[in-house]
C-alpha atoms as a PDB file:
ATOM      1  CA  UNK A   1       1.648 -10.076 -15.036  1.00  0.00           C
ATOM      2  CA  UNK A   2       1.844  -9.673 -10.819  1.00  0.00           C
ATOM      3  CA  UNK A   3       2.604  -6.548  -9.723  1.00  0.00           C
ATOM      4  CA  UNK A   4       4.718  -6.720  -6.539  1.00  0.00           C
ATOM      5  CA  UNK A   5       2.679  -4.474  -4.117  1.00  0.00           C
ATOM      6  CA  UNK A   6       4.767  -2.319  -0.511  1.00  0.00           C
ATOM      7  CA  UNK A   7       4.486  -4.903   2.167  1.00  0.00           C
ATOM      8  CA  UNK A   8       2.514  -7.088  -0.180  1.00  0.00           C
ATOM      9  CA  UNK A   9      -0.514  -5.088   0.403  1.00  0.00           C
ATOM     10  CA  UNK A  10      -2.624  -3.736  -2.458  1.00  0.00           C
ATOM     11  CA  UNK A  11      -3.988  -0.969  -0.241  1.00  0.00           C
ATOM     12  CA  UNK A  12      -0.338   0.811  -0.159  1.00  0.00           C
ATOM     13  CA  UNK A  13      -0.303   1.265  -4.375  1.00  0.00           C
ATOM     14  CA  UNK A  14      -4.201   0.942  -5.468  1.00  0.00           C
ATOM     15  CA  UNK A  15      -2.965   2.916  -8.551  1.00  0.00           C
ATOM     16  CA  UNK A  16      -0.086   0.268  -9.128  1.00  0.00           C
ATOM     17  CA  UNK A  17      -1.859  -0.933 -12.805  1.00  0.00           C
ATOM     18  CA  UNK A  18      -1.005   2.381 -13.907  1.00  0.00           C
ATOM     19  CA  UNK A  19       2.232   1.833 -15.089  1.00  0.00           C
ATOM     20  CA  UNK A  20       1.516  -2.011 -17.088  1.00  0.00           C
ATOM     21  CA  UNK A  21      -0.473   0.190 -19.743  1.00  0.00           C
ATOM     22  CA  UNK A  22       2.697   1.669 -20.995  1.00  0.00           C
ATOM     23  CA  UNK A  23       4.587  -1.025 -21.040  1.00  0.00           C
ATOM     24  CA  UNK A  24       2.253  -3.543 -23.873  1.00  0.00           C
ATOM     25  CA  UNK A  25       0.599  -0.533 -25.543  1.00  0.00           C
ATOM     26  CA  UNK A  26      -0.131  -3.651 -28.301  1.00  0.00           C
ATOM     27  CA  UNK A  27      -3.330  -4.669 -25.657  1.00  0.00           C
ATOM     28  CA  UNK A  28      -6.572  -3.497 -26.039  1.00  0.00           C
ATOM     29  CA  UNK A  29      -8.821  -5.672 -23.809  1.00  0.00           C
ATOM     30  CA  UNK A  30      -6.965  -5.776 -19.962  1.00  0.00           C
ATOM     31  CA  UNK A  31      -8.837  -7.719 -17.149  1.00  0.00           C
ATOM     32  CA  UNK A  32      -7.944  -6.687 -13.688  1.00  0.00           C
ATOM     33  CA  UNK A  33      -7.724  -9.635 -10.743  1.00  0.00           C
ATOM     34  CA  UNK A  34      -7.247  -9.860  -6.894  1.00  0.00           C
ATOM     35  CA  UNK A  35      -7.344 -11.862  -4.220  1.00  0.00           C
ATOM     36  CA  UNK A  36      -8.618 -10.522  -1.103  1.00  0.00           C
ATOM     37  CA  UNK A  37      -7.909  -7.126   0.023  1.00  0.00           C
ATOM     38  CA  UNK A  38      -6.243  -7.180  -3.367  1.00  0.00           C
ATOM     39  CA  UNK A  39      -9.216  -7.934  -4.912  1.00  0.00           C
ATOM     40  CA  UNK A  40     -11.297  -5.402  -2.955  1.00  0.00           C
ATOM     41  CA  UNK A  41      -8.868  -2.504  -3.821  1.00  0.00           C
ATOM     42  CA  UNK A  42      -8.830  -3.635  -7.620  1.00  0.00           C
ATOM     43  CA  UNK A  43     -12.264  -3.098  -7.723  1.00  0.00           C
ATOM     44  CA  UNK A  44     -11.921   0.251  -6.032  1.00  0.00           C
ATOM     45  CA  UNK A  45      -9.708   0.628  -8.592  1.00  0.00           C
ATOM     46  CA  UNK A  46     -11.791  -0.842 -11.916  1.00  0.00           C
ATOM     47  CA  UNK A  47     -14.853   1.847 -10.797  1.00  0.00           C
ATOM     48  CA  UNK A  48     -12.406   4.837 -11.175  1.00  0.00           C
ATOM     49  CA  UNK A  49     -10.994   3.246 -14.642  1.00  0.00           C
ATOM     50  CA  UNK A  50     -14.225   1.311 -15.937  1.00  0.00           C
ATOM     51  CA  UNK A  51     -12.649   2.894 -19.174  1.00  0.00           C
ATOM     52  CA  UNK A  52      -9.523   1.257 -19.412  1.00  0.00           C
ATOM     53  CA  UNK A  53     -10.507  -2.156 -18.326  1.00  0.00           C
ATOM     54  CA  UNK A  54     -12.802  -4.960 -20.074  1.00  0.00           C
ATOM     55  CA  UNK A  55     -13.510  -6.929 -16.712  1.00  0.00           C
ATOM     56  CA  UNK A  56     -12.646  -7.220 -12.927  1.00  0.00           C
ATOM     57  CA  UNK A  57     -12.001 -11.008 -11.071  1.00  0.00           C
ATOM     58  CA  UNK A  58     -12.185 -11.236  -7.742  1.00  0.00           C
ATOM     59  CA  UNK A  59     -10.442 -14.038  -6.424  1.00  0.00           C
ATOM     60  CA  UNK A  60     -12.108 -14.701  -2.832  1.00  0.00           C
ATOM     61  CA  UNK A  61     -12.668 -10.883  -2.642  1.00  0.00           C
ATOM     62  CA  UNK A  62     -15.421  -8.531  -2.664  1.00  0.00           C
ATOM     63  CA  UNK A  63     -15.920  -5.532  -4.351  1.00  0.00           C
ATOM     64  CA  UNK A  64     -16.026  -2.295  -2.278  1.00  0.00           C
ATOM     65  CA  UNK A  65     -18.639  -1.009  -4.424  1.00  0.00           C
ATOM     66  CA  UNK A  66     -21.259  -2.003  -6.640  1.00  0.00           C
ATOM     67  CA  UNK A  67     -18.849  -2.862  -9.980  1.00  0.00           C
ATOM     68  CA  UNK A  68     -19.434  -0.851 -12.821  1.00  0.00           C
ATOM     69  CA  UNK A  69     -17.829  -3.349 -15.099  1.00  0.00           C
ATOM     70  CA  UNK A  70     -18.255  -7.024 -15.797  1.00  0.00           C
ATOM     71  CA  UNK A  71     -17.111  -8.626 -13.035  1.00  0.00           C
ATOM     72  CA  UNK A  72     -16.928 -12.556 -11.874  1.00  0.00           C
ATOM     73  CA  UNK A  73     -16.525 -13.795  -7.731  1.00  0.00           C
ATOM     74  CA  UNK A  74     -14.393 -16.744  -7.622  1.00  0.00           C
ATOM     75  CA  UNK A  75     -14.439 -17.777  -4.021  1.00  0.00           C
ATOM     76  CA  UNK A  76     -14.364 -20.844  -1.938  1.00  0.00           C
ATOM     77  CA  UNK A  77     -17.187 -22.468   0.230  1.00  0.00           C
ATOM     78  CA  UNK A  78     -15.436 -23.184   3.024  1.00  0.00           C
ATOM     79  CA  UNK A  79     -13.614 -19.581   2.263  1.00  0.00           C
ATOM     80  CA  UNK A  80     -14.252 -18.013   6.750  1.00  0.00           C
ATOM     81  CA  UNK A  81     -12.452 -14.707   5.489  1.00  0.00           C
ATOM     82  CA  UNK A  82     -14.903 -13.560   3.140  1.00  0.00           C
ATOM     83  CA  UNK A  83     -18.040 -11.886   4.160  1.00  0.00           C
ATOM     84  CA  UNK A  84     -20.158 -13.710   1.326  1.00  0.00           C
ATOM     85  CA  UNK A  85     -22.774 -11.066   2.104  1.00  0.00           C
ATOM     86  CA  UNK A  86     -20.948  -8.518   0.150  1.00  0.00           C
ATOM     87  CA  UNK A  87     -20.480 -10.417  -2.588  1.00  0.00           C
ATOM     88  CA  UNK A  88     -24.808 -10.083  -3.696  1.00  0.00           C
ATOM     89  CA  UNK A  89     -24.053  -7.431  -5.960  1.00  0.00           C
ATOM     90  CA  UNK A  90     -21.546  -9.475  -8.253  1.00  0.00           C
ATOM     91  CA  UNK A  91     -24.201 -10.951 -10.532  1.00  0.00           C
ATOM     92  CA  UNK A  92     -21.251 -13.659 -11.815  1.00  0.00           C
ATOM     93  CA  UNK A  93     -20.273 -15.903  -8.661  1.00  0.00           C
ATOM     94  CA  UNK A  94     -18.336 -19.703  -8.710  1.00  0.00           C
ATOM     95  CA  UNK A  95     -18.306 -21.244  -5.718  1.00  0.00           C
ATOM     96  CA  UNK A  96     -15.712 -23.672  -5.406  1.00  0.00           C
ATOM     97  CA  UNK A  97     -16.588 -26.984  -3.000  1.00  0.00           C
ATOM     98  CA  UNK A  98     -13.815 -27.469  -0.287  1.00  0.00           C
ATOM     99  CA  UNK A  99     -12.279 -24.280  -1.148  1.00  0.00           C
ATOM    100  CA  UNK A 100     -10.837 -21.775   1.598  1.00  0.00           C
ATOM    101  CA  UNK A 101      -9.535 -18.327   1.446  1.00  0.00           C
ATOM    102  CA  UNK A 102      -5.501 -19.569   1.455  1.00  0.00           C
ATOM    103  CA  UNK A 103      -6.219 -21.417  -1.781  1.00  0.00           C
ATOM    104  CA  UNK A 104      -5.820 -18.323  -4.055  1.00  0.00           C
ATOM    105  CA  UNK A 105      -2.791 -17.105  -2.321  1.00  0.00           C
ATOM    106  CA  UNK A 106       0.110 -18.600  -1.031  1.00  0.00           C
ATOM    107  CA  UNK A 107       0.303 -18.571   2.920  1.00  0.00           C
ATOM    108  CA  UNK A 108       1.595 -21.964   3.645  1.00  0.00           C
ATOM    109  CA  UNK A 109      -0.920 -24.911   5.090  1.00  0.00           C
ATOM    110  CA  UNK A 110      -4.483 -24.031   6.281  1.00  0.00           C
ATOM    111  CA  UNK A 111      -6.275 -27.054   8.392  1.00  0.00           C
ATOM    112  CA  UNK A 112      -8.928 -29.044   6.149  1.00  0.00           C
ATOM    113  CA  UNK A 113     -12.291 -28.424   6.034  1.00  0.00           C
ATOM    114  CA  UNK A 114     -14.616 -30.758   8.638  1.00  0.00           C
ATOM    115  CA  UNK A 115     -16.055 -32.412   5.115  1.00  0.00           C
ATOM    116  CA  UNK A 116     -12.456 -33.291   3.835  1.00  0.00           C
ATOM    117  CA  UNK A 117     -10.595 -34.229   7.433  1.00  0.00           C
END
Protein backbone atom coordinates (compact mmCIF):
# COMPACT_ATOMS: atom_id res chain seq x y z
CA UNK A 1 0.00 0.00 0.00
CA UNK A 2 1.31 3.90 -1.02
CA UNK A 3 0.09 6.38 0.96
CA UNK A 4 -0.49 9.57 -1.06
CA UNK A 5 1.52 12.18 0.99
CA UNK A 6 0.40 16.73 0.82
CA UNK A 7 2.46 17.90 -2.07
CA UNK A 8 3.96 14.46 -2.35
CA UNK A 9 6.21 15.14 0.48
CA UNK A 10 6.54 12.74 3.41
CA UNK A 11 7.72 15.55 5.68
CA UNK A 12 4.02 17.22 5.58
CA UNK A 13 2.24 13.74 7.23
CA UNK A 14 5.33 11.76 8.98
CA UNK A 15 2.47 10.19 11.05
CA UNK A 16 0.56 9.21 7.73
CA UNK A 17 1.08 5.07 8.60
CA UNK A 18 -1.11 5.73 11.38
CA UNK A 19 -4.21 5.20 9.87
CA UNK A 20 -3.16 1.64 7.52
CA UNK A 21 -3.11 -0.19 11.06
CA UNK A 22 -6.81 0.08 11.32
CA UNK A 23 -7.64 -0.69 8.23
CA UNK A 24 -5.90 -4.78 7.96
CA UNK A 25 -6.03 -5.32 11.74
CA UNK A 26 -5.47 -9.24 10.25
CA UNK A 27 -1.37 -8.10 9.97
CA UNK A 28 0.95 -8.67 12.48
CA UNK A 29 4.44 -8.17 10.94
CA UNK A 30 4.31 -4.42 8.88
CA UNK A 31 7.61 -3.23 7.18
CA UNK A 32 7.83 0.44 6.62
CA UNK A 33 9.67 1.80 3.13
CA UNK A 34 10.78 5.18 1.56
CA UNK A 35 12.50 6.63 -0.91
CA UNK A 36 14.38 9.64 -0.16
CA UNK A 37 13.14 12.24 2.07
CA UNK A 38 10.42 9.64 2.33
CA UNK A 39 12.65 7.29 3.45
CA UNK A 40 14.43 9.61 5.90
CA UNK A 41 11.09 10.65 7.57
CA UNK A 42 9.96 6.85 7.75
CA UNK A 43 12.75 6.21 9.73
CA UNK A 44 12.06 9.20 11.91
CA UNK A 45 9.04 7.63 12.04
CA UNK A 46 10.05 3.62 12.71
CA UNK A 47 12.31 5.06 15.98
CA UNK A 48 9.11 6.57 17.57
CA UNK A 49 7.05 3.18 16.66
CA UNK A 50 9.98 0.48 16.81
CA UNK A 51 6.88 -1.31 18.46
CA UNK A 52 4.57 -1.51 15.78
CA UNK A 53 6.90 -2.25 12.99
CA UNK A 54 9.10 -5.51 12.13
CA UNK A 55 11.61 -3.57 9.75
CA UNK A 56 12.38 -0.19 7.97
CA UNK A 57 13.69 -0.05 3.92
CA UNK A 58 15.19 2.72 2.79
CA UNK A 59 15.04 3.06 -0.74
CA UNK A 60 18.06 5.54 -1.67
CA UNK A 61 17.44 7.22 1.75
CA UNK A 62 19.10 7.58 4.95
CA UNK A 63 17.97 7.28 8.22
CA UNK A 64 17.85 10.45 10.38
CA UNK A 65 18.92 8.53 13.26
CA UNK A 66 20.66 5.57 14.22
CA UNK A 67 17.56 2.84 13.46
CA UNK A 68 16.37 1.08 16.29
CA UNK A 69 14.88 -1.61 14.16
CA UNK A 70 16.12 -3.90 11.44
CA UNK A 71 16.67 -1.91 8.75
CA UNK A 72 18.16 -2.54 4.98
CA UNK A 73 19.77 0.64 2.50
CA UNK A 74 18.86 -0.05 -0.96
CA UNK A 75 20.59 2.65 -2.91
CA UNK A 76 22.26 3.17 -6.18
CA UNK A 77 26.05 3.72 -6.99
CA UNK A 78 25.81 6.25 -9.21
CA UNK A 79 22.82 7.55 -6.71
CA UNK A 80 24.59 12.00 -6.46
CA UNK A 81 21.52 12.73 -4.06
CA UNK A 82 22.41 10.61 -1.31
CA UNK A 83 25.01 11.50 1.16
CA UNK A 84 26.35 7.76 1.39
CA UNK A 85 28.11 8.98 4.53
CA UNK A 86 24.99 8.78 6.50
CA UNK A 87 24.13 5.68 5.51
CA UNK A 88 27.38 3.87 8.01
CA UNK A 89 25.04 3.20 10.62
CA UNK A 90 22.61 0.89 8.50
CA UNK A 91 24.52 -2.34 9.09
CA UNK A 92 22.30 -3.95 5.90
CA UNK A 93 23.34 -1.94 2.61
CA UNK A 94 22.80 -3.17 -1.43
CA UNK A 95 24.39 -1.21 -3.66
CA UNK A 96 23.00 -1.39 -6.94
CA UNK A 97 25.70 -0.91 -10.10
CA UNK A 98 24.46 1.89 -12.54
CA UNK A 99 21.81 2.86 -10.24
CA UNK A 100 20.82 6.66 -9.57
CA UNK A 101 18.56 8.31 -7.16
CA UNK A 102 15.43 8.70 -9.97
CA UNK A 103 15.40 4.92 -10.24
CA UNK A 104 13.23 4.35 -7.10
CA UNK A 105 10.87 7.08 -7.90
CA UNK A 106 9.29 8.23 -10.82
CA UNK A 107 10.62 11.74 -12.08
CA UNK A 108 10.82 11.21 -15.74
CA UNK A 109 14.47 10.63 -17.59
CA UNK A 110 17.76 11.24 -15.66
CA UNK A 111 21.05 11.37 -18.09
CA UNK A 112 23.13 7.95 -17.95
CA UNK A 113 25.83 7.35 -15.93
CA UNK A 114 29.57 8.09 -17.70
CA UNK A 115 29.99 3.98 -17.41
CA UNK A 116 26.64 3.30 -19.32
CA UNK A 117 26.67 6.47 -22.02
Amino acid sequence: MSLEMPFHLAIFNIDGADAVYEKFPEIDHWFLAGHSLGGAMGSSYANKHEDQLSGLILLGAYPTDEPTIPTIAIYGSEDQVLDKEKLKVVENRIEITGGNHAGFGNYGEQGLSPSFA
